[in-house]
Protein backbone atom coordinates (compact mmCIF):
# COMPACT_ATOMS: atom_id res chain seq x y z
CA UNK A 1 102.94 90.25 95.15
CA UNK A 2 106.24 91.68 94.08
CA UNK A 3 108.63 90.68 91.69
CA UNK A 4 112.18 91.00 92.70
CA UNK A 5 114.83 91.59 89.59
CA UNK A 6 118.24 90.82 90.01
CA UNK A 7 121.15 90.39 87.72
CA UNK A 8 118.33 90.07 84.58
CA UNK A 9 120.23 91.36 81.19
CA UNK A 10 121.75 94.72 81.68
CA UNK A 11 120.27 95.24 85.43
CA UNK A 12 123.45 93.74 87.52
CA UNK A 13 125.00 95.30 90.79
CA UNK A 14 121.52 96.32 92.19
CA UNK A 15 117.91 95.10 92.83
CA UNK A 16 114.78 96.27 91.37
CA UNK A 17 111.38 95.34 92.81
CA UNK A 18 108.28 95.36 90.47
CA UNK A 19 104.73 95.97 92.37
CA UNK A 20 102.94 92.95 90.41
CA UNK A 21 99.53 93.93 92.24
CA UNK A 22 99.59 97.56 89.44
CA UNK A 23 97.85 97.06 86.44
CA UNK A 24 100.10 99.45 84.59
CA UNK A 25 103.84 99.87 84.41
CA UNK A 26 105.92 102.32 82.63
CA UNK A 27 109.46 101.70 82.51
CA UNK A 28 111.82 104.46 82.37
CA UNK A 29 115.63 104.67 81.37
CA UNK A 30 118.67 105.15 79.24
CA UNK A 31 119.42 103.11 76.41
CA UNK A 32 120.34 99.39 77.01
CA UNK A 33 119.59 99.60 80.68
CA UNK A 34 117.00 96.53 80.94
CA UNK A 35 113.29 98.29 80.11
CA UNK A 36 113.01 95.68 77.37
CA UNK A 37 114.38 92.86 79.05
CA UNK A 38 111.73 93.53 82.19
CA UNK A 39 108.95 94.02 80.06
CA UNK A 40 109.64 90.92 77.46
CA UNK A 41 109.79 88.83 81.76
CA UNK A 42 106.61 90.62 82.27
CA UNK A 43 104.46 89.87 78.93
CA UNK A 44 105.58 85.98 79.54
CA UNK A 45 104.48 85.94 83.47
CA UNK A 46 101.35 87.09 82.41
CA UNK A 47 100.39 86.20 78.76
CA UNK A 48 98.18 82.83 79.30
CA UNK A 49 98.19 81.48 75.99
CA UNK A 50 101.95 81.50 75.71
CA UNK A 51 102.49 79.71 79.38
CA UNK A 52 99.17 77.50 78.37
CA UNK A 53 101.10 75.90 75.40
CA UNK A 54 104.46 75.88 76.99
CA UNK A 55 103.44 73.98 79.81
CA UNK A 56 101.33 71.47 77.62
CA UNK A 57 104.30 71.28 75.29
CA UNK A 58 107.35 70.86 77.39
CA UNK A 59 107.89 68.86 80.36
CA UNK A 60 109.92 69.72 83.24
CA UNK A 61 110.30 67.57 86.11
CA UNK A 62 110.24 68.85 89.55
CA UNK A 63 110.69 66.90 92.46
CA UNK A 64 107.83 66.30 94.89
CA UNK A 65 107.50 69.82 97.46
CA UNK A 66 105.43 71.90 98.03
CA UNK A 67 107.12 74.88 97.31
CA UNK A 68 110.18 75.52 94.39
CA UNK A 69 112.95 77.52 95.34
CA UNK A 70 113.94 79.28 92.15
CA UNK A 71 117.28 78.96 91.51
CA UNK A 72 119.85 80.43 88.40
CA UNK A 73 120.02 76.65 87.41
CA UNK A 74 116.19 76.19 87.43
CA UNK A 75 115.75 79.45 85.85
CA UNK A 76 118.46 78.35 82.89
CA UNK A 77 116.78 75.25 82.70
CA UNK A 78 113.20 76.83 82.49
CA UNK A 79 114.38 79.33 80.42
CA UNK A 80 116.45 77.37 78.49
CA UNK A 81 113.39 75.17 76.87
CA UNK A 82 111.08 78.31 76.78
CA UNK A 83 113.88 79.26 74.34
CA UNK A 84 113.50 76.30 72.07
CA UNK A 85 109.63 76.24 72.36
CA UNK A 86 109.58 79.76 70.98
CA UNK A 87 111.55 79.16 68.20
CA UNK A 88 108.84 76.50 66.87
């Protein structure tokens, strides 16, 4: 599976694709260029106990599909009340 960054933070006017099958990344760039950014996106795809109480804490309603096309309003949304959980 790869993750496909796009417009996150400082990254904007290109695409970066993250390998999520690796079980070690090293991120490598100038200042302010979007290493901390990526790996703060990584740490909360992958830290369980975080999404665990997130997603026990905080509903979000979906509608009924099978699949969810991630959008930039979905993601605001999402990201939006992952903002105001953390600050708990």
């Amino acid at each position: 599976m790869k993750l496909l960054v796009k417009n996150l933070g400082p990254i904007r006017g290109n695409t970066q694709t993250i390998d999520l099958s690796k079980r070690f990344y090293i991120f490598v760039g100038l200042n302010n260029s979007g290493k901390t950014y990526v790996s703060q996106l990584l740490w909360t795809i992958f830290n369980r106990n975080v999404i665990n109480r997130f997603c026990q804490e905080v509903e979000i309603n979906f509608e009924e599909e099978t699949s969810i096309e991630i959008t930039d309003e979905l993601l605001s949304k999402v990201l939006g009340k992952y903002a105001e959980f953390l600050k708990q």
